[in-house]
Each structure stands twice: as C-alpha cells, then as structure tokens.
PDB file of N, CA and C in Angstrom:
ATOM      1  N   UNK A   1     150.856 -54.993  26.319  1.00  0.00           N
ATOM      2  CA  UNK A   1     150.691 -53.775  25.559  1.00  0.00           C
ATOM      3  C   UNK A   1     150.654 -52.608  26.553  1.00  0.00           C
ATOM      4  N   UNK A   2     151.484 -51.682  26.450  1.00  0.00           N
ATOM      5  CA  UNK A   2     151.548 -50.723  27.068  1.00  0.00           C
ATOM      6  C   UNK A   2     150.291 -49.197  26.817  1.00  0.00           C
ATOM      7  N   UNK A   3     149.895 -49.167  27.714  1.00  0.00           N
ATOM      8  CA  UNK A   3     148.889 -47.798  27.629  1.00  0.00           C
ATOM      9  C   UNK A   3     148.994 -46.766  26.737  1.00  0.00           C
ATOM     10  N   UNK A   4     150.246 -46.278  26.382  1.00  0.00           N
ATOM     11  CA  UNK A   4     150.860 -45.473  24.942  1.00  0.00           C
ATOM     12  C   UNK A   4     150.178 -45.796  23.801  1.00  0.00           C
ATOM     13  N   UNK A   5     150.305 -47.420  23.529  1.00  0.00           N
ATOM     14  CA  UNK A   5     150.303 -48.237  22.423  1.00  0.00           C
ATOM     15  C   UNK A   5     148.618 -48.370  22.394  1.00  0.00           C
ATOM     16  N   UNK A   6     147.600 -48.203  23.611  1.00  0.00           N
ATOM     17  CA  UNK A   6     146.671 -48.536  23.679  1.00  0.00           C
ATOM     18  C   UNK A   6     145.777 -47.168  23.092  1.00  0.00           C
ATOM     19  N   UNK A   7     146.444 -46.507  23.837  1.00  0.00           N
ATOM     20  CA  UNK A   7     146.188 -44.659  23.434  1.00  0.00           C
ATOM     21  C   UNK A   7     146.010 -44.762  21.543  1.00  0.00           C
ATOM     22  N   UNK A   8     146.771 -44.767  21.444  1.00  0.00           N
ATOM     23  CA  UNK A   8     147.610 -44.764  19.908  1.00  0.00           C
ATOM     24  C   UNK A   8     146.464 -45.518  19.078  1.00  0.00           C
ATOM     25  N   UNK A   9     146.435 -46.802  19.090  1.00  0.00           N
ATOM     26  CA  UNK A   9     145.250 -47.187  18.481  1.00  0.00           C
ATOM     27  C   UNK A   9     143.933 -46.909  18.980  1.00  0.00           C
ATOM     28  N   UNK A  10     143.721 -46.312  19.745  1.00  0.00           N
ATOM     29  CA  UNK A  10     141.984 -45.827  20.240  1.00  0.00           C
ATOM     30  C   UNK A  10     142.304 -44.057  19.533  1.00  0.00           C
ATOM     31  N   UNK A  11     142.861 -44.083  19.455  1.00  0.00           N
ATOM     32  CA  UNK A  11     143.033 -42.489  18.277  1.00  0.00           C
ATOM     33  C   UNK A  11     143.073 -42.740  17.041  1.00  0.00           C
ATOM     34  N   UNK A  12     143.544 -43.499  16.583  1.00  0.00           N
ATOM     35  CA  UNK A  12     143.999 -44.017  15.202  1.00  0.00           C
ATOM     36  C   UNK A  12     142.284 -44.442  14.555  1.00  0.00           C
ATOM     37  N   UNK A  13     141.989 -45.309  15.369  1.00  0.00           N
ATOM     38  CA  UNK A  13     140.192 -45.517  15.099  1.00  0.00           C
ATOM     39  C   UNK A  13     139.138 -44.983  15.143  1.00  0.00           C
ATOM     40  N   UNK A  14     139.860 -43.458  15.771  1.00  0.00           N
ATOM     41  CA  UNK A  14     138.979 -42.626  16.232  1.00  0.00           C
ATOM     42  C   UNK A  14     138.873 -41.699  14.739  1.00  0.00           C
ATOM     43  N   UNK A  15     140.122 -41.377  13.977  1.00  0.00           N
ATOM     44  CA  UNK A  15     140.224 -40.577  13.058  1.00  0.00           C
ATOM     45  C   UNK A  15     139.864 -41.476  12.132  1.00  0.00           C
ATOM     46  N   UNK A  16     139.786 -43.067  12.241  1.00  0.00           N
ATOM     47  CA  UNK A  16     139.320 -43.539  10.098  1.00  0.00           C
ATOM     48  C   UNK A  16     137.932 -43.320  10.809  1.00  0.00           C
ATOM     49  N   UNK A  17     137.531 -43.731  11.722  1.00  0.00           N
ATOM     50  CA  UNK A  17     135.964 -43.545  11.575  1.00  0.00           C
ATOM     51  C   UNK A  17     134.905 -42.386  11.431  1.00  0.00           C
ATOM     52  N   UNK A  18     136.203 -41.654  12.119  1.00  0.00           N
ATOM     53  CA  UNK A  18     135.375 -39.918  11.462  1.00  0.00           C
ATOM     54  C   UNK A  18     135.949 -39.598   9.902  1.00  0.00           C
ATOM     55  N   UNK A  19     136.802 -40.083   9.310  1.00  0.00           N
ATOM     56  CA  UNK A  19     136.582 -39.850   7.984  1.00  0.00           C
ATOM     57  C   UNK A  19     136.006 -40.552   7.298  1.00  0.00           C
ATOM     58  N   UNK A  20     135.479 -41.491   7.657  1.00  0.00           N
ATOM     59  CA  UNK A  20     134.884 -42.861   7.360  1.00  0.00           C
ATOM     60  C   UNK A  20     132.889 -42.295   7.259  1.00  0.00           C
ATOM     61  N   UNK A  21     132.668 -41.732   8.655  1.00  0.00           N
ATOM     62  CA  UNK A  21     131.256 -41.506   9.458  1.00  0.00           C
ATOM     63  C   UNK A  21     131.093 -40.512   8.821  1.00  0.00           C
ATOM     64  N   UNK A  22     131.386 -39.443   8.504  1.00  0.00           N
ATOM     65  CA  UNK A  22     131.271 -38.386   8.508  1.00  0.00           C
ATOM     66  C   UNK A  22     130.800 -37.819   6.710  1.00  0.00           C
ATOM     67  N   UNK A  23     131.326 -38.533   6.312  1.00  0.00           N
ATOM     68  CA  UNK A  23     130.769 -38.001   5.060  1.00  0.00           C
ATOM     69  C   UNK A  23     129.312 -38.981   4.254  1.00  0.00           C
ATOM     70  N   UNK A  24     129.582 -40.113   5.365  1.00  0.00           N
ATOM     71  CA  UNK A  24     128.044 -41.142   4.921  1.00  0.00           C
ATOM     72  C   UNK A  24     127.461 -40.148   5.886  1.00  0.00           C
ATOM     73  N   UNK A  25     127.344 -39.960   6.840  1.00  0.00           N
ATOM     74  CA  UNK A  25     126.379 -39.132   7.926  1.00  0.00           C
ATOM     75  C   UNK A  25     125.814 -38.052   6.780  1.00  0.00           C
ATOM     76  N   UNK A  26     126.498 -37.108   6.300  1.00  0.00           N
ATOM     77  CA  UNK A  26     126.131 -36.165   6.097  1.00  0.00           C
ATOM     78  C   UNK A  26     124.899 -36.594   4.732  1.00  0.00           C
ATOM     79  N   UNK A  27     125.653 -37.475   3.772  1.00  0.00           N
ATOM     80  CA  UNK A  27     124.757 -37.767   2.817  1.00  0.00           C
ATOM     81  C   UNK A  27     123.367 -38.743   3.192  1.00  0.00           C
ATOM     82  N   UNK A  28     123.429 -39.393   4.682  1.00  0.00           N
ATOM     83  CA  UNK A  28     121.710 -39.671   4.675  1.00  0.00           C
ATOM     84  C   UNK A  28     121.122 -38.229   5.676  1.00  0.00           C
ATOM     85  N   UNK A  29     122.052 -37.297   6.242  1.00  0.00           N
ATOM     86  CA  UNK A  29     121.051 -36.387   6.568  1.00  0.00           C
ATOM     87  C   UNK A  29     120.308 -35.097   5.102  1.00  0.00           C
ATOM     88  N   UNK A  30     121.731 -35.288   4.314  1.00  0.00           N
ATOM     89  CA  UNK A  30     120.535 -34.488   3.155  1.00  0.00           C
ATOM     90  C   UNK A  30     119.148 -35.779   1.886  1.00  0.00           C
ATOM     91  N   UNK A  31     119.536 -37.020   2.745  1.00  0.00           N
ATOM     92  CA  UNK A  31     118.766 -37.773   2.187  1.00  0.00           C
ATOM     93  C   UNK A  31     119.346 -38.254   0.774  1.00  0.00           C
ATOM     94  N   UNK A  32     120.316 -38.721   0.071  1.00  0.00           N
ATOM     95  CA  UNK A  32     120.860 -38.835  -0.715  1.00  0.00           C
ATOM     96  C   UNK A  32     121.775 -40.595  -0.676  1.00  0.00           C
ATOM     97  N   UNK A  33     121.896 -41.006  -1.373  1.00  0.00           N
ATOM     98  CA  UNK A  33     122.531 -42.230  -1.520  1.00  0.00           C
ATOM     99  C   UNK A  33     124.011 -42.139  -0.692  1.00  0.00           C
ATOM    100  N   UNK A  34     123.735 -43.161   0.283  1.00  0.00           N
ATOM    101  CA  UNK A  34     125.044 -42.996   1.208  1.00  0.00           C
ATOM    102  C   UNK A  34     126.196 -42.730   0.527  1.00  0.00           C
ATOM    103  N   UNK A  35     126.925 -43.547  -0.352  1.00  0.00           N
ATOM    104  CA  UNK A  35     127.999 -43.359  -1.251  1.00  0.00           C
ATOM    105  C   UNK A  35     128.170 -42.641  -2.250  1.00  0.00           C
ATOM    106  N   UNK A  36     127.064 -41.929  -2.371  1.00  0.00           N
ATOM    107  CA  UNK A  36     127.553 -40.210  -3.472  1.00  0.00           C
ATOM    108  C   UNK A  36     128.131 -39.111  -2.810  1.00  0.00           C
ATOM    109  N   UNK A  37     128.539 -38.434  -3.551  1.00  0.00           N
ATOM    110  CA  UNK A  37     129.451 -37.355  -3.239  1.00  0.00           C
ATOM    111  C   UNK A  37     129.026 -36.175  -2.370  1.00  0.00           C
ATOM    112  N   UNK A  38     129.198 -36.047  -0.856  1.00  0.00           N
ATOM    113  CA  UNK A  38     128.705 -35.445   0.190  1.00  0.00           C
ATOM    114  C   UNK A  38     129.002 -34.154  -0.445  1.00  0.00           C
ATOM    115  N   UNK A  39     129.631 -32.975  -1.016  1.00  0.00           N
ATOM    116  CA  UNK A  39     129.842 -31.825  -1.342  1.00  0.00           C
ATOM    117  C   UNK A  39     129.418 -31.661  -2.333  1.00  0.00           C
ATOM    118  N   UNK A  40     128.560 -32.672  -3.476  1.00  0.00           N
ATOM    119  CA  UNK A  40     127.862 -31.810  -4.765  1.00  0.00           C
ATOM    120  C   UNK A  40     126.674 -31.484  -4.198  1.00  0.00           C
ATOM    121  N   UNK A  41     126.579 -30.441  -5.330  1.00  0.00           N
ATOM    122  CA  UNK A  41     125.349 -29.316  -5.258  1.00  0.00           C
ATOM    123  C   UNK A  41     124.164 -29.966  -5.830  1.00  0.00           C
ATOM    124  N   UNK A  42     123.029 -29.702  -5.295  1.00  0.00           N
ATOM    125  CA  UNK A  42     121.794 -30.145  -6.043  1.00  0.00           C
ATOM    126  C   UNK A  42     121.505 -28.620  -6.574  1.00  0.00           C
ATOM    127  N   UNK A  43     121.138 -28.951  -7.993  1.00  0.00           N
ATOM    128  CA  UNK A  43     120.585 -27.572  -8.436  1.00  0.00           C
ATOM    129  C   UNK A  43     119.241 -27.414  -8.038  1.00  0.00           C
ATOM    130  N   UNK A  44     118.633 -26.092  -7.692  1.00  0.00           N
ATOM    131  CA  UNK A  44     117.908 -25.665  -7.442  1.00  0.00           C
ATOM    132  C   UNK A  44     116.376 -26.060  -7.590  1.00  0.00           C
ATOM    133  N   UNK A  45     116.446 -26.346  -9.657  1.00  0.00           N
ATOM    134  CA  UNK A  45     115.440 -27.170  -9.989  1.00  0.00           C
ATOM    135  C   UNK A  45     114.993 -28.366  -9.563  1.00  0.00           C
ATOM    136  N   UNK A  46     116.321 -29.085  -8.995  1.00  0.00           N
ATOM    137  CA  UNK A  46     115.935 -30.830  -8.499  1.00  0.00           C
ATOM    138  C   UNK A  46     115.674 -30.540  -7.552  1.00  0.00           C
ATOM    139  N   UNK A  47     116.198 -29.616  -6.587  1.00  0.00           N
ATOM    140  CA  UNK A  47     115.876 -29.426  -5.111  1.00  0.00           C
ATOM    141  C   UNK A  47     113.769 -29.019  -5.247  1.00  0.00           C
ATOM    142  N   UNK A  48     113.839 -28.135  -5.946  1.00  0.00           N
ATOM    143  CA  UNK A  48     111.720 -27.704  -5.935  1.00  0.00           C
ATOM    144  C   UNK A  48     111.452 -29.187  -6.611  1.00  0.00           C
ATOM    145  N   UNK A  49     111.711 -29.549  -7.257  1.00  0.00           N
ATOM    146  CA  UNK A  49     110.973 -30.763  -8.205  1.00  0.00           C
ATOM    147  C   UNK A  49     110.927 -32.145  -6.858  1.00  0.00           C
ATOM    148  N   UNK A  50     111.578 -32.275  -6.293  1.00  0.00           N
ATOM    149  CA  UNK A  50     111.792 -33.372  -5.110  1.00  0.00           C
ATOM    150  C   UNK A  50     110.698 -32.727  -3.892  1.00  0.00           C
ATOM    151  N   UNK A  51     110.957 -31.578  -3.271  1.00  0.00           N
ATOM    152  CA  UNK A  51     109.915 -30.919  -2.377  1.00  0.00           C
ATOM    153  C   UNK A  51     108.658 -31.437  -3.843  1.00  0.00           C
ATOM    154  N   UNK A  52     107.993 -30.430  -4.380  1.00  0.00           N
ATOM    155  CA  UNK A  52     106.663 -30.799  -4.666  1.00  0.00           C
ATOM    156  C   UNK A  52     106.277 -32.332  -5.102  1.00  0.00           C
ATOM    157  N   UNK A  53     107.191 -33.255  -5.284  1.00  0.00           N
ATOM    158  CA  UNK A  53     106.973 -34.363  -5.829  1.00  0.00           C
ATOM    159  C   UNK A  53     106.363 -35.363  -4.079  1.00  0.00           C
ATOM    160  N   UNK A  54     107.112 -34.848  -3.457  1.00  0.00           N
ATOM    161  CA  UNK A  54     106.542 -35.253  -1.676  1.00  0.00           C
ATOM    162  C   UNK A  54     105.377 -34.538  -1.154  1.00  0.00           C
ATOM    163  N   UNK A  55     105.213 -33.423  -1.315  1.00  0.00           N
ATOM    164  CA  UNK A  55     104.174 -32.565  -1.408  1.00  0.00           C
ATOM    165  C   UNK A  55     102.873 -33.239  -2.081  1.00  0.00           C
ATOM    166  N   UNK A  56     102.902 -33.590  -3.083  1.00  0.00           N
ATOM    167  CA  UNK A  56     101.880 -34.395  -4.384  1.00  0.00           C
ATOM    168  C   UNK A  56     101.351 -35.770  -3.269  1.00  0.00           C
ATOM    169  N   UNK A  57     102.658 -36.162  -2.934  1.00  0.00           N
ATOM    170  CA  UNK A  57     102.633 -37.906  -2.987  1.00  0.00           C
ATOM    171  C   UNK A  57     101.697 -37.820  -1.388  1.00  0.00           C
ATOM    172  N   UNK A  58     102.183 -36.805  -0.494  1.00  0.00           N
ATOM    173  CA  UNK A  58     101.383 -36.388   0.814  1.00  0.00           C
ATOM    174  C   UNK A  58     100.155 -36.191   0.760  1.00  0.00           C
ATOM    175  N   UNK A  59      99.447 -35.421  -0.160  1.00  0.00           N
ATOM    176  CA  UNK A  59      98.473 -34.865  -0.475  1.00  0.00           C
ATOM    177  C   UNK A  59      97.462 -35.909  -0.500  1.00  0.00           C
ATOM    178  N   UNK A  60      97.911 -37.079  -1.860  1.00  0.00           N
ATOM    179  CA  UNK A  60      97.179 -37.726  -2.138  1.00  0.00           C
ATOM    180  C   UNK A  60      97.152 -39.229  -0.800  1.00  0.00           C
ATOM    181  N   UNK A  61      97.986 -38.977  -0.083  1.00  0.00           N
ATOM    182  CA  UNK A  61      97.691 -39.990   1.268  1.00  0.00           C
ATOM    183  C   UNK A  61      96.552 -39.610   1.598  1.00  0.00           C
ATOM    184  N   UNK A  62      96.579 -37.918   2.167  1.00  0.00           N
ATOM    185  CA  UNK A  62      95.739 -37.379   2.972  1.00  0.00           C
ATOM    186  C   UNK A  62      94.392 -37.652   2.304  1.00  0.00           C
ATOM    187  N   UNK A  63      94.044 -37.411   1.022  1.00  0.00           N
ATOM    188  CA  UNK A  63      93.095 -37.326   0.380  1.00  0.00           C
ATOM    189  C   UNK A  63      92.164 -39.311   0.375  1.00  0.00           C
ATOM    190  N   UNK A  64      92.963 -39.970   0.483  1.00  0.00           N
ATOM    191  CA  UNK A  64      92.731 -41.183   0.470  1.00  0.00           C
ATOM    192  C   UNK A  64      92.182 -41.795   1.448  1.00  0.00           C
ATOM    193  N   UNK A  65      92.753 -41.334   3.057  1.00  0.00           N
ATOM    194  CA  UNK A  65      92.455 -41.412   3.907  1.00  0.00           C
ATOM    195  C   UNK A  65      91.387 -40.812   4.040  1.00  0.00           C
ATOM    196  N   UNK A  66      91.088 -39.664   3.853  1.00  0.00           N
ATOM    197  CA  UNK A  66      89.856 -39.288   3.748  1.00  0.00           C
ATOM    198  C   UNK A  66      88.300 -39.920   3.213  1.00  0.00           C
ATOM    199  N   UNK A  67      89.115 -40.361   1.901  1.00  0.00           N
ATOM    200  CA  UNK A  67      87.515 -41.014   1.557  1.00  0.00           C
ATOM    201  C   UNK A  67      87.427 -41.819   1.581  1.00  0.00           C
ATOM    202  N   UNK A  68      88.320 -42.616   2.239  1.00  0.00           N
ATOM    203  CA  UNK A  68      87.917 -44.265   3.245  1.00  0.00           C
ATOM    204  C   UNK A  68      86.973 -43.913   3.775  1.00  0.00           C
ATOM    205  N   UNK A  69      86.904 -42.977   4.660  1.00  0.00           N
ATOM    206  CA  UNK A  69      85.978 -42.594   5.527  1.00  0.00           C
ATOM    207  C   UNK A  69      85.065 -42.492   5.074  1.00  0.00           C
TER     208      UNK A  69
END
C-alpha cells in the first residue's frame, strides 16, 4: 500500500468520525440523550423547569446531610 492510499484512508476516517463525534459530543455536553437531535431548541420553560428541578433535588441532599448530623 502506497503512502497516498494510506493518506487517503486516515482522512477518510478522519471526516466519518467528525460527523459521526460531533454531533453525539455536542448532545452529552448540553446533557441530552446522545441520539436526539443536536440543533433542537429547548424552550425556555423546560430549560427553568430542569435548572429548579436540580436546584430542589440539591437542596434536599444538603438538607439531609445535615440532619444526619
């Protein structure tokens, strides 16, 4: 196999895996199910309702931990 040919497929793998990586990447950095759709919008409401619902669920760690004590 000639170095051309070697080139060629180390590029070729380079581009499915960034179209491949790149849109699961993005959907576990907004925290979302790897295989849903990296460009829909969360509306606004789900976006506050998800923050305070972690907010709640934090709270009551903290609070728990506490009166172990």
């Amino acid at each position: 196999m000639s170095m051309a040919q070697k080139l060629k497929k180390y590029v070729i793998g380079l581009v499915i895996g960034l179209l491949i990586g790149l849109p699961i990447g993005v959907n576990i950095g907004k925290e979302k199910p790897i295989f849903s759709n990296p460009f829909a919008e969360r509306s606004l409401g789900s976006q506050i309702k998800d923050k305070a619902q972690g907010a709640i669920s934090d709270t009551k760690k903290a609070l728990r931990e506490k009166l172990k004590d």
